[in-house]
N, C-alpha and C. Protein backbone atom coordinates (compact mmCIF):
# COMPACT_ATOMS: atom_id res chain seq x y z
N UNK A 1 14.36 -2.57 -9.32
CA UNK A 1 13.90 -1.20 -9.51
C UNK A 1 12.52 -1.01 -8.88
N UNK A 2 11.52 -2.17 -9.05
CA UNK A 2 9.94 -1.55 -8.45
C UNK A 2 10.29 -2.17 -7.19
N UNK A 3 11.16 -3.03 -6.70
CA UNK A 3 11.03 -2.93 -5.03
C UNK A 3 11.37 -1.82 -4.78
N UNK A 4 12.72 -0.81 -5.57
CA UNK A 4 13.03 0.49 -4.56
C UNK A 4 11.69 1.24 -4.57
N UNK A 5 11.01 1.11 -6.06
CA UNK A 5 9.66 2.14 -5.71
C UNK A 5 9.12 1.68 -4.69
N UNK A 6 8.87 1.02 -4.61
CA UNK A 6 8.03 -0.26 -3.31
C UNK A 6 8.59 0.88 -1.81
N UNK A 7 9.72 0.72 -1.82
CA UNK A 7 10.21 1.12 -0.40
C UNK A 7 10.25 2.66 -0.36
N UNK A 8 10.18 3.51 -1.27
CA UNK A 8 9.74 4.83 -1.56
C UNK A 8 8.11 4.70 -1.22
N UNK A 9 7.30 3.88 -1.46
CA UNK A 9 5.46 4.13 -1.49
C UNK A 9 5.96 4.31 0.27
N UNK A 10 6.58 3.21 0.59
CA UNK A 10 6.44 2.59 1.94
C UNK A 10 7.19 3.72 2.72
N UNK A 11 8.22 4.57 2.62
CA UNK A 11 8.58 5.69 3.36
C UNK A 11 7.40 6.55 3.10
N UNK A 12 7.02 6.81 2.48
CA UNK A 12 6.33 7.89 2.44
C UNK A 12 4.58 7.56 2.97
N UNK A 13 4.42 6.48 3.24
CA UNK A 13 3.18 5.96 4.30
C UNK A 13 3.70 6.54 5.54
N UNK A 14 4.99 5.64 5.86
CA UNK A 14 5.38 6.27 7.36
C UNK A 14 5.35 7.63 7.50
N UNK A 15 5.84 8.45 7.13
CA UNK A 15 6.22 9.73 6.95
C UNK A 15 4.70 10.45 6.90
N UNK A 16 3.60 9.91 6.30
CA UNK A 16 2.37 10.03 6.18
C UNK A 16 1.70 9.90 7.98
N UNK A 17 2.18 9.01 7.98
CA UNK A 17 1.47 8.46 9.62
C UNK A 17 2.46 9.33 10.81
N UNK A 18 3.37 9.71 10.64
CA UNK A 18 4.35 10.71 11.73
C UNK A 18 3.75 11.97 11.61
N UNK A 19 3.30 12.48 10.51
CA UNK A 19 2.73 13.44 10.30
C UNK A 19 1.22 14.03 10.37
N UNK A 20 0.66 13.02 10.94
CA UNK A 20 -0.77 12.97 10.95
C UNK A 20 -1.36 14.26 11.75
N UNK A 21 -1.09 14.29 12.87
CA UNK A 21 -1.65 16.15 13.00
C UNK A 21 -1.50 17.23 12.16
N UNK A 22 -0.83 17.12 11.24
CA UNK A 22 -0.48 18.34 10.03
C UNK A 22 -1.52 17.59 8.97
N UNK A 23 -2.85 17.82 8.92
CA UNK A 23 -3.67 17.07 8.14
C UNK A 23 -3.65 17.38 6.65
N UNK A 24 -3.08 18.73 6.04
CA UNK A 24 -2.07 18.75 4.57
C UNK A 24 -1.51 17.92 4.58
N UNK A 25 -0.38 18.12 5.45
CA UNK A 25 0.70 16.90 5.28
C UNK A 25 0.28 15.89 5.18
N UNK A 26 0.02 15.29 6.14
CA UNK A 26 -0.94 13.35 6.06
C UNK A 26 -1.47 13.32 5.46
N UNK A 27 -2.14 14.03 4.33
CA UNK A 27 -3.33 13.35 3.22
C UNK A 27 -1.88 13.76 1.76
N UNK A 28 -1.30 14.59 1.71
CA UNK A 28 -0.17 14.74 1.16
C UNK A 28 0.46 13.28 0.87
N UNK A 29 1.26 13.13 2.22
CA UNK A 29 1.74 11.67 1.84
C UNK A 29 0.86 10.55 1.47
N UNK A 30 0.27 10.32 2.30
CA UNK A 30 -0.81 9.28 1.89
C UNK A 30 -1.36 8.91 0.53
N UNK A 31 -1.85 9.96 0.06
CA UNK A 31 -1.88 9.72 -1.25
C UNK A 31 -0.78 9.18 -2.49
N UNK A 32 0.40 10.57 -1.93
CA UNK A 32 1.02 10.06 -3.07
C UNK A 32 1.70 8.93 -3.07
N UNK A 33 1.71 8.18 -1.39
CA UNK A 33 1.81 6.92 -1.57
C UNK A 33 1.05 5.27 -1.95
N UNK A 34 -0.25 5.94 -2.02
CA UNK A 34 -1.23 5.17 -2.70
C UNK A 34 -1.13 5.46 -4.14
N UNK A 35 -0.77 6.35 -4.28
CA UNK A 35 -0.38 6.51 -6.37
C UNK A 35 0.65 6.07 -6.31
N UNK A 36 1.82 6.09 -5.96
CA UNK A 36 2.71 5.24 -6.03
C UNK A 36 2.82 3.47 -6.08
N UNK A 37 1.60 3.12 -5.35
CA UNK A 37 1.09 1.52 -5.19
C UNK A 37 0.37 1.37 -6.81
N UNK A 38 -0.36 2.41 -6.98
CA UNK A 38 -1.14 2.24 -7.96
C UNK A 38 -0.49 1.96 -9.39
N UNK A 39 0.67 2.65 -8.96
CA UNK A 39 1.61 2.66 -10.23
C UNK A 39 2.69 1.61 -10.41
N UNK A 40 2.77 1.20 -9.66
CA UNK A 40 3.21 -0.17 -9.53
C UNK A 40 2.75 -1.19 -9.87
N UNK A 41 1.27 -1.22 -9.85
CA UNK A 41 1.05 -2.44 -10.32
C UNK A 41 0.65 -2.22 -11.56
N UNK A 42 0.32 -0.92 -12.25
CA UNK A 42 0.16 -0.73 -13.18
C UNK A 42 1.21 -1.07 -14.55
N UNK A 43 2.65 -0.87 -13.72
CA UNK A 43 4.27 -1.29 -14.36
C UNK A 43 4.27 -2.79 -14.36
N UNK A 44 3.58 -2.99 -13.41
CA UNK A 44 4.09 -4.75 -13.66
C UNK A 44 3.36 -5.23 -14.10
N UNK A 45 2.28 -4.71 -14.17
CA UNK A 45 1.20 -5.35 -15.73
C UNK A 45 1.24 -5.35 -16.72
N UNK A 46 1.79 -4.13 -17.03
CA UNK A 46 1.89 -3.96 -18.40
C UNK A 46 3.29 -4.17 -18.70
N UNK A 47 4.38 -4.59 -17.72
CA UNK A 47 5.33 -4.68 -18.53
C UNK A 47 5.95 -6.38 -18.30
N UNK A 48 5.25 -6.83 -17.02
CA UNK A 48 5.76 -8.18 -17.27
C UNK A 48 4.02 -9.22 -16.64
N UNK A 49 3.34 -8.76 -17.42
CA UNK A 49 1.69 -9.63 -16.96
C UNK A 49 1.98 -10.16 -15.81
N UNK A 50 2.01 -10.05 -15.00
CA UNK A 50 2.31 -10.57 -13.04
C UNK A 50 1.20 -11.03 -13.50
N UNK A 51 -0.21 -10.56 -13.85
CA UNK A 51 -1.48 -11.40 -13.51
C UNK A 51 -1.26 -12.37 -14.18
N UNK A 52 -1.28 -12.67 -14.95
CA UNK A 52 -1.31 -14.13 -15.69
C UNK A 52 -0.31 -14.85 -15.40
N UNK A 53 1.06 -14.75 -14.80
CA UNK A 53 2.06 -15.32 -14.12
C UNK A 53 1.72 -15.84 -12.92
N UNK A 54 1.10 -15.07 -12.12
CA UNK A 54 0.45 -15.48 -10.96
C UNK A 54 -0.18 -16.64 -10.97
N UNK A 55 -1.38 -16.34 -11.85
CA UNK A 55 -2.31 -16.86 -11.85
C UNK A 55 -2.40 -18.19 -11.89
N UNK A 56 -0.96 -18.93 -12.18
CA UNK A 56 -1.03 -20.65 -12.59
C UNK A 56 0.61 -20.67 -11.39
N UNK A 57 0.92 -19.73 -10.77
CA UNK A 57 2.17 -19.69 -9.59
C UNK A 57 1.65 -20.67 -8.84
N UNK A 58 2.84 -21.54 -8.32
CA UNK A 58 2.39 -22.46 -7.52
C UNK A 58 3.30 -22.02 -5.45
N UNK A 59 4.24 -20.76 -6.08
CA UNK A 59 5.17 -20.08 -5.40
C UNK A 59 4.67 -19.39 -4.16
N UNK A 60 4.53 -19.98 -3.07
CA UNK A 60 3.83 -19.67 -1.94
C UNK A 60 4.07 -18.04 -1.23
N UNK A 61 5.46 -17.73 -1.52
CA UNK A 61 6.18 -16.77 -1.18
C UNK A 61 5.65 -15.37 -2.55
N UNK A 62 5.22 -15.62 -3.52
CA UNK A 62 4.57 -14.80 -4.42
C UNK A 62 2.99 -14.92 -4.16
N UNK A 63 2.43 -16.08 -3.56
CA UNK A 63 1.29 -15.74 -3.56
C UNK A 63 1.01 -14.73 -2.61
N UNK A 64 2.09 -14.88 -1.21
CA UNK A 64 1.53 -13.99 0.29
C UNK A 64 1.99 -12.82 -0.82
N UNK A 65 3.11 -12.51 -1.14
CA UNK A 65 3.48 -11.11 -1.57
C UNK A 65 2.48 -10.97 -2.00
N UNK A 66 1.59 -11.25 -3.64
CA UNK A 66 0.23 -10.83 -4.10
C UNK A 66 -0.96 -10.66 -3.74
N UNK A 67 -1.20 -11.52 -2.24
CA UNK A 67 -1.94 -11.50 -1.46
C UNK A 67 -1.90 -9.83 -0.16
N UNK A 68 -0.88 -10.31 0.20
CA UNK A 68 -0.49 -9.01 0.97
C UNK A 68 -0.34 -7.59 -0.11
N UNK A 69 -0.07 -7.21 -1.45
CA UNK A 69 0.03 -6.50 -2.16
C UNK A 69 -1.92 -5.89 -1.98
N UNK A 70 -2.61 -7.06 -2.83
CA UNK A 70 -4.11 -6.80 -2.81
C UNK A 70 -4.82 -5.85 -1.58
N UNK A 71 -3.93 -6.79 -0.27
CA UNK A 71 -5.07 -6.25 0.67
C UNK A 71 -4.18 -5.02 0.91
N UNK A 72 -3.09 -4.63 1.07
CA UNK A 72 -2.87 -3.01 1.41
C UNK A 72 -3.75 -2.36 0.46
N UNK A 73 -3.46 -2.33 -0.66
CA UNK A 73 -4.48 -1.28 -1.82
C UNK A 73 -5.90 -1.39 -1.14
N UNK A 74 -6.61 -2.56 -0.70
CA UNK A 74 -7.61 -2.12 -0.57
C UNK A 74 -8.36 -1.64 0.76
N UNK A 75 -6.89 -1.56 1.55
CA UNK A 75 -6.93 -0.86 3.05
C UNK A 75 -6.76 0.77 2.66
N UNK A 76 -5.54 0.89 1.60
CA UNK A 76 -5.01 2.02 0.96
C UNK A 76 -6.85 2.85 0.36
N UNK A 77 -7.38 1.91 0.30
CA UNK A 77 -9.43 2.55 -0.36
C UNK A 77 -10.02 2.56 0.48
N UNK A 78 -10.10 1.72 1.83
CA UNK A 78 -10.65 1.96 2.94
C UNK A 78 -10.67 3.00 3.83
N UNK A 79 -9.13 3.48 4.04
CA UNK A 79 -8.81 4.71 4.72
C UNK A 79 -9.00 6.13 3.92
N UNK A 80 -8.84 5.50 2.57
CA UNK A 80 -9.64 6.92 1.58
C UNK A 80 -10.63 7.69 1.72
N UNK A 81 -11.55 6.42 1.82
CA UNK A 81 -12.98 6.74 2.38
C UNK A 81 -13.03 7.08 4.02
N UNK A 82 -12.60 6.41 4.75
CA UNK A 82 -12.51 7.36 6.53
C UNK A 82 -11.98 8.21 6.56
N UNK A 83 -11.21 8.43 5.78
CA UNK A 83 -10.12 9.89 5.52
C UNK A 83 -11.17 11.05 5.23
N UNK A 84 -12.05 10.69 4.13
CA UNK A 84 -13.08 11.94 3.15
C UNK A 84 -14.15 11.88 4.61
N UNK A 85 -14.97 10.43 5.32
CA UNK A 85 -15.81 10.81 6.27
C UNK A 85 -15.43 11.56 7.55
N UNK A 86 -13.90 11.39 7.97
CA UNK A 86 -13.24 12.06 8.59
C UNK A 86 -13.74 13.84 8.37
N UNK A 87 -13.37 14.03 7.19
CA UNK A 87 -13.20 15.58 6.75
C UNK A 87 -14.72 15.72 6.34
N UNK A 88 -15.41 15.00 6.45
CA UNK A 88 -16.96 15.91 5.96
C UNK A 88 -17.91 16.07 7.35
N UNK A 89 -17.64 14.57 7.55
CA UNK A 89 -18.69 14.53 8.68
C UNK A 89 -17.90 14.60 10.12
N UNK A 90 -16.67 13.78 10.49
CA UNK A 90 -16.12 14.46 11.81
C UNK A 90 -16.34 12.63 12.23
N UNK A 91 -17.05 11.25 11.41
CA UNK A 91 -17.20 10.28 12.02
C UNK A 91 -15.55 9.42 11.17
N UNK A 92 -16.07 8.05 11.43
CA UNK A 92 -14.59 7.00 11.21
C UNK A 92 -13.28 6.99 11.60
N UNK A 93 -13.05 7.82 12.70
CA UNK A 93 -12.01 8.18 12.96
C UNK A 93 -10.93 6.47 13.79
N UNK A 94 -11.74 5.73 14.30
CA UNK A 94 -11.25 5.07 14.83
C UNK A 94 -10.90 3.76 13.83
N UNK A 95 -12.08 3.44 12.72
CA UNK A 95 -11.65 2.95 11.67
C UNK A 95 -10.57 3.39 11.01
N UNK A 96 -10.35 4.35 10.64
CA UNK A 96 -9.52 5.18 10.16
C UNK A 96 -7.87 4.60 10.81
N UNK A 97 -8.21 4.96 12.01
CA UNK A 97 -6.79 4.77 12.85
C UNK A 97 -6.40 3.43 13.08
N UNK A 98 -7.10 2.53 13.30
CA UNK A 98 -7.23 1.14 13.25
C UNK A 98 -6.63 0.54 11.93
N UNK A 99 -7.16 0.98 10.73
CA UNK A 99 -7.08 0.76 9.37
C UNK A 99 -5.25 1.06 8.82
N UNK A 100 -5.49 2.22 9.36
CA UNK A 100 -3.99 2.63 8.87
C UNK A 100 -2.94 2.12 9.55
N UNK A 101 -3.16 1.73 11.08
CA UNK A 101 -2.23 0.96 12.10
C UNK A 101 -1.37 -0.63 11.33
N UNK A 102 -3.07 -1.23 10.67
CA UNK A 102 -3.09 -2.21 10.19
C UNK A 102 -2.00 -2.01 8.88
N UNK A 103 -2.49 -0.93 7.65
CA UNK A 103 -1.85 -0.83 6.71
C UNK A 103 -0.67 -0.89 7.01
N UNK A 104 0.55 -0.01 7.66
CA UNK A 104 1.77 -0.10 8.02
C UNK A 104 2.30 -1.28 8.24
N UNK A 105 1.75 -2.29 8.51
CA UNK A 105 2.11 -3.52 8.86
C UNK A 105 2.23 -4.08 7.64
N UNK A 106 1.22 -4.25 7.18
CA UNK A 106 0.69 -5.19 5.97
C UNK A 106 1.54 -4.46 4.74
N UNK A 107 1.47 -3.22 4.66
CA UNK A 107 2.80 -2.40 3.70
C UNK A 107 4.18 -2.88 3.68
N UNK A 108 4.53 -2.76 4.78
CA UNK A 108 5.75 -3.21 5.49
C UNK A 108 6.41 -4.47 5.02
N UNK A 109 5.38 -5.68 4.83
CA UNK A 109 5.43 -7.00 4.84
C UNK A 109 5.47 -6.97 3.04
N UNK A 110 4.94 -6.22 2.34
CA UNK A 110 4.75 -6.38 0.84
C UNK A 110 6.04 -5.86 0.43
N UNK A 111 6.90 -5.15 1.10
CA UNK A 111 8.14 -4.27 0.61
C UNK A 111 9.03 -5.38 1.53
N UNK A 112 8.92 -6.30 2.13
CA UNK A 112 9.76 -7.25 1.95
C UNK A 112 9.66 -8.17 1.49
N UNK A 113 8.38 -8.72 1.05
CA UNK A 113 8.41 -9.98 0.36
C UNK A 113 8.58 -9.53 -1.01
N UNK A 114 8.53 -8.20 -1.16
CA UNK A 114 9.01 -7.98 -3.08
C UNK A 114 10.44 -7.94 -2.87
N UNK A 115 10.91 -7.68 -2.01
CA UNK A 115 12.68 -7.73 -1.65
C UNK A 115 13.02 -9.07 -2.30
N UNK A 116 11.80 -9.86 -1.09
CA UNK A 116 12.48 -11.42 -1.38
C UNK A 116 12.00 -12.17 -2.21
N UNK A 117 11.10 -11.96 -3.24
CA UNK A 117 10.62 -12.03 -4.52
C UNK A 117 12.01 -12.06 -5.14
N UNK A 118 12.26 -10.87 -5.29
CA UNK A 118 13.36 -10.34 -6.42
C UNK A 118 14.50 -10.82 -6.25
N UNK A 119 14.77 -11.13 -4.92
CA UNK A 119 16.33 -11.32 -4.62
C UNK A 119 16.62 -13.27 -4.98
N UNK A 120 15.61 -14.18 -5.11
CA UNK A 120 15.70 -15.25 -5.14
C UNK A 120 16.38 -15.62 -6.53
């Protein structure tokens, strides 16, 4: 069930990034696919402690997933912020684009290793 959310955050990044000249639209998706991340890990904390499971995992294939999970969210805060300097001041744009190039990837890779998390 949270990989399909997983692959719902993750359509709706893409769909975020196709849409990027419609700057409603792209901050539209974007977000609600960063609340969607947010809420995810919020479900698997509270409903099956991933952190403290993790935390003594010796499971190499859960650590990249948790690893790769961490750093999108905090690419998902990075582009937040180039996104807002984007719209105030007119600078970060290349961070911005760089950042999010990166995210898609690194997104991409977390919605399959929760695939293959789950499916083992």
């Amino acid at each position: 069930m949270i990989a399909h959310f997983s692959a719902i955050s993750l359509l709706l990044l893409y769909v975020g990034f196709l849409s990027r000249r419609n700057r409603m639209r792209h901050v539209t998706f974007q977000m609600t696919s960063l609340a969607c991340d947010i809420a995810i890990v919020i479900i698997l904390e509270s409903n099956r402690s991933v952190v403290q499971k993790a935390i003594g995992s010796t499971d190499r294939l859960l650590l990249t997933h948790i690893a790769l999970a961490v750093t999108a969210l905090l690419q998902h805060l990075l582009n937040l912020i180039t996104g807002i300097l984007i719209w105030r001041t007119g600078t970060g744009r290349k961070i911005h684009k760089l950042n999010g190039l990166i995210l898609i990837v690194v997104r991409t890779l977390v919605t399959v290793t929760a695939y293959t998390v789950v499916m083992r």
